[in-house]
C-alpha atoms as a PDB file:
ATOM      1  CA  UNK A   1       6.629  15.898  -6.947  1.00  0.00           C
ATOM      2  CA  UNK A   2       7.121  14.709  -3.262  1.00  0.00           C
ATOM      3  CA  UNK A   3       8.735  11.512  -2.318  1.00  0.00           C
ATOM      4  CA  UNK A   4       7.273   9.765   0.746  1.00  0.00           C
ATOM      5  CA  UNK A   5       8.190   6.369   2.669  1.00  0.00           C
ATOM      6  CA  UNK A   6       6.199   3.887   4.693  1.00  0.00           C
ATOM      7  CA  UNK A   7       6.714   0.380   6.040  1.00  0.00           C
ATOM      8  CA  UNK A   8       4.507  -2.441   6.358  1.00  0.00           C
ATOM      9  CA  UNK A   9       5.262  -4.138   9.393  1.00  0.00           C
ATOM     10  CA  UNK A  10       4.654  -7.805  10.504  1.00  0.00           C
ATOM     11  CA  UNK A  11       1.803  -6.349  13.275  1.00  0.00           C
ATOM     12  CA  UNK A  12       0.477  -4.206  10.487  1.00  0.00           C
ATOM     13  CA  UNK A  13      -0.193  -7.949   8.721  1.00  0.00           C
ATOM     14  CA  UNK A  14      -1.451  -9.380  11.206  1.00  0.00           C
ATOM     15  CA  UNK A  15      -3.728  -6.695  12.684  1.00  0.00           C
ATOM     16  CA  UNK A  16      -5.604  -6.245   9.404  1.00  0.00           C
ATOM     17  CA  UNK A  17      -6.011  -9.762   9.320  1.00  0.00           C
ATOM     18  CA  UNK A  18      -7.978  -9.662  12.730  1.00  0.00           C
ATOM     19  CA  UNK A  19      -9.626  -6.462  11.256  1.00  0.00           C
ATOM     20  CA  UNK A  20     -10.980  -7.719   7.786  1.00  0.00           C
ATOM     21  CA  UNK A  21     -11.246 -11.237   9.045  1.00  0.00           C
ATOM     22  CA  UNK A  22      -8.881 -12.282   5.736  1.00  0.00           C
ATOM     23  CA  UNK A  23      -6.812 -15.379   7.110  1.00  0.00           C
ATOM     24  CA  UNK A  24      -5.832 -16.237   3.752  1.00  0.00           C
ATOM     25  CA  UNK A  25      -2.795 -18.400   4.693  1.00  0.00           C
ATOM     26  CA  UNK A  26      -0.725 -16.605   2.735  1.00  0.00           C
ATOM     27  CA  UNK A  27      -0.604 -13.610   4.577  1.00  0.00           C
ATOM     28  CA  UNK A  28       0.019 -15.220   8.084  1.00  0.00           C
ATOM     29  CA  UNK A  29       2.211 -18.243   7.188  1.00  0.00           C
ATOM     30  CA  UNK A  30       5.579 -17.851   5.269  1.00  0.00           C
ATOM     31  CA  UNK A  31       5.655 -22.111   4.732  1.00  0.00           C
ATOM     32  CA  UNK A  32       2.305 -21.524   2.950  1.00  0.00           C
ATOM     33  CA  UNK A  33       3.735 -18.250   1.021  1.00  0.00           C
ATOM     34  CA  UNK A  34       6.124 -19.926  -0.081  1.00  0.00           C
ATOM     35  CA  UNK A  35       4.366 -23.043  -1.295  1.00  0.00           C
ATOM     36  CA  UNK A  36       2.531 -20.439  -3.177  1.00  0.00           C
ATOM     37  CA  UNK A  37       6.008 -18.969  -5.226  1.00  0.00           C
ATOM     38  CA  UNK A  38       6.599 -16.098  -2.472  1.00  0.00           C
ATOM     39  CA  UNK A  39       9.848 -15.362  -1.190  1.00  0.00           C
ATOM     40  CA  UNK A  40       7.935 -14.124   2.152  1.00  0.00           C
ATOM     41  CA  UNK A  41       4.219 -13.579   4.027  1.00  0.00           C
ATOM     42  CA  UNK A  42       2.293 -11.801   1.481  1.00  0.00           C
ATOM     43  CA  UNK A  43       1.046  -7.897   2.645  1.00  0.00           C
ATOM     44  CA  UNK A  44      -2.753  -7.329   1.861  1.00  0.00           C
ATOM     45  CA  UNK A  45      -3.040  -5.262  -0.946  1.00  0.00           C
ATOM     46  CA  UNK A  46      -6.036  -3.530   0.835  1.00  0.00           C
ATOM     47  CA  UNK A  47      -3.998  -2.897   3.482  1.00  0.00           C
ATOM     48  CA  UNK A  48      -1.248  -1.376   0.979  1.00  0.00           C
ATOM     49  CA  UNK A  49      -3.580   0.636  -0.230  1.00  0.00           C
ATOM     50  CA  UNK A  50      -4.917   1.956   3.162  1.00  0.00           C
ATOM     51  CA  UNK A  51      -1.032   2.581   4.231  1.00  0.00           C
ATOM     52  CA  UNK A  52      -0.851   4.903   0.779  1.00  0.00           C
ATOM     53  CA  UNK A  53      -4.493   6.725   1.664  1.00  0.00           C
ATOM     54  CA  UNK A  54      -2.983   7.230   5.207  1.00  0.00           C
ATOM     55  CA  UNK A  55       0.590   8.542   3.847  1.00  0.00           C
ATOM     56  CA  UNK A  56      -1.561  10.852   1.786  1.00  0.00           C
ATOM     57  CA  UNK A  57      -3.835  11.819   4.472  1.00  0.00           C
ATOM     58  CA  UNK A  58      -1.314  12.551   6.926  1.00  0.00           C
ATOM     59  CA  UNK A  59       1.088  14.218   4.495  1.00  0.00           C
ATOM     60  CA  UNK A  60      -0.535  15.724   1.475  1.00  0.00           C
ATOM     61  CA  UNK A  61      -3.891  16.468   1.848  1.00  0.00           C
ATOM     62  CA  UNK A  62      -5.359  19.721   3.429  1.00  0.00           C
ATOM     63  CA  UNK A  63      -8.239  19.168   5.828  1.00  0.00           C
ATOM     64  CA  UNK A  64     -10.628  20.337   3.096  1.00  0.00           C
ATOM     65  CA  UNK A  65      -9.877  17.830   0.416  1.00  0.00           C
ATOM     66  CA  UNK A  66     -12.733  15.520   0.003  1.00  0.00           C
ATOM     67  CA  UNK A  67     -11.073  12.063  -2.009  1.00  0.00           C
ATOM     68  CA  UNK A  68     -13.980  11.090  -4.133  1.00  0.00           C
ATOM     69  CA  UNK A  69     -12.648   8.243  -6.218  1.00  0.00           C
ATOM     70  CA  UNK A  70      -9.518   6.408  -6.049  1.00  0.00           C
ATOM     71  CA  UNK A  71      -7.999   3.378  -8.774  1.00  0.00           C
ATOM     72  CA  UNK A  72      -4.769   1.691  -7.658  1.00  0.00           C
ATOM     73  CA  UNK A  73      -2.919  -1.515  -9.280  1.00  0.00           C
ATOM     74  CA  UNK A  74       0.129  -3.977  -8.118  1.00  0.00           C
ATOM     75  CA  UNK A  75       2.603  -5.277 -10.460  1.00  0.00           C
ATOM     76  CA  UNK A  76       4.724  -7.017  -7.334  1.00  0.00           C
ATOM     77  CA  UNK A  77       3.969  -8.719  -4.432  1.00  0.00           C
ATOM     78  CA  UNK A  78       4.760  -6.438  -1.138  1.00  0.00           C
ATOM     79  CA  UNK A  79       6.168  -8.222   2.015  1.00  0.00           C
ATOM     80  CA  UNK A  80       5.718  -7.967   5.741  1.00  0.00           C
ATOM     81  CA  UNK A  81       8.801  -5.484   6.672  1.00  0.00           C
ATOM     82  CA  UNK A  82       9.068  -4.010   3.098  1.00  0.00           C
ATOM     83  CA  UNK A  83       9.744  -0.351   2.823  1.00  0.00           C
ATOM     84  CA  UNK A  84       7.767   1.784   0.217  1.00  0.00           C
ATOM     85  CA  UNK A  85       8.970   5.017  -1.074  1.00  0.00           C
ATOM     86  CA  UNK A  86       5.488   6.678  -3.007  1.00  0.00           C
ATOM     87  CA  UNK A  87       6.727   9.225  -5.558  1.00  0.00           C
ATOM     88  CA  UNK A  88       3.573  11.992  -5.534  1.00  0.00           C
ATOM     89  CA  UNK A  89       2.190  14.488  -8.408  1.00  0.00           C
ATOM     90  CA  UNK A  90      -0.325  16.072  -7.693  1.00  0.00           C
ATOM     91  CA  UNK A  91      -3.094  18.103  -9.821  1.00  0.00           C
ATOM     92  CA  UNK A  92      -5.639  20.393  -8.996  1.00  0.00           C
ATOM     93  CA  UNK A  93      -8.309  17.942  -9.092  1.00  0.00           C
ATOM     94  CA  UNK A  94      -6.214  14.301  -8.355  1.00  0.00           C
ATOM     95  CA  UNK A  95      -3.042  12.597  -6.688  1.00  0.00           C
ATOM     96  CA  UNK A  96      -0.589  10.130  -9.275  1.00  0.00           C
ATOM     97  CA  UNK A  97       1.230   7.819  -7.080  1.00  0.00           C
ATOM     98  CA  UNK A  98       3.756   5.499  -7.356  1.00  0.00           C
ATOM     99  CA  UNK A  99       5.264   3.143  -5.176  1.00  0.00           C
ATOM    100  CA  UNK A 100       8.753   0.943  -5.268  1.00  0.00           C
ATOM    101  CA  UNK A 101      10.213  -1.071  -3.203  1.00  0.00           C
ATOM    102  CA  UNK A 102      13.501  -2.776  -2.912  1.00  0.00           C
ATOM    103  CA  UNK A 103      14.004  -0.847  -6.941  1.00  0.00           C
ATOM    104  CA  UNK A 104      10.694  -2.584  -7.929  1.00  0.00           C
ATOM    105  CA  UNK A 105       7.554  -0.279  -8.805  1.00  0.00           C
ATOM    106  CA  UNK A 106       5.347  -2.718  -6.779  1.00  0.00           C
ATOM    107  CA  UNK A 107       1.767  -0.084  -6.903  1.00  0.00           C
ATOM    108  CA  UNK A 108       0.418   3.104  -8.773  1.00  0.00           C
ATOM    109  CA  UNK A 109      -2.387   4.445  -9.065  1.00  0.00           C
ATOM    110  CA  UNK A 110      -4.483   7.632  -8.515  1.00  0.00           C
ATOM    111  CA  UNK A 111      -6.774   9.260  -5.964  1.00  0.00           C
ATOM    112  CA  UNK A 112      -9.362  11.901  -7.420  1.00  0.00           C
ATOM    113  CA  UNK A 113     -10.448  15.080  -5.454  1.00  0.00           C
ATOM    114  CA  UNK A 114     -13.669  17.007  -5.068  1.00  0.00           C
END
């Protein structure tokens, strides 16, 4: 098992926004997070989940690894400036991750190999 760490900046946020054209206040306005039960500006889980593909990429995977599927749920918000610490297993054939931040498992999921 390998233990890995990211962090989702505030440029991150807003980048992706301009990126995937998703303005959902939300993400970009901590009066309107919070008017929605946040404590803070609301991460894109799509761009959670490309931070966990990249940590992967960068980290685990060997040039020849071909990622043919991949499944990945949240059971907690993740926050502009949140740190995420992925716990890793992988098989021969797929990846088991699991993220936490701040002591909360906040995604897991798996990514499935050729």
């Amino acid at each position: 098992m390998s233990v890995l760490t990211f962090q989702i900046t505030e440029k991150d946020v807003e980048q992706y926004a301009v990126i995937s054209g998703d303005n959902n206040p939300i993400h970009l306005d901590i009066d309107a997070a919070k008017q929605h039960g946040f404590t803070d500006k609301v991460a894109h889980g799509m761009l959670t989940i490309s931070k966990v593909l990249g940590v992967l990429s960068n980290e685990v995977l060997s040039p020849c690894d071909a990622i043919t599927d991949y499944n990945f749920s949240f059971s907690a918000p993740v926050f502009a400036g949140n740190q995420i610490t992925l716990h890793i297993n992988q098989t021969e054939n797929s990846i088991n991750v699991s993220g936490e931040c701040e002591d909360k498992k906040v995604i897991k999921g798996s990514v499935f190999l050729l």
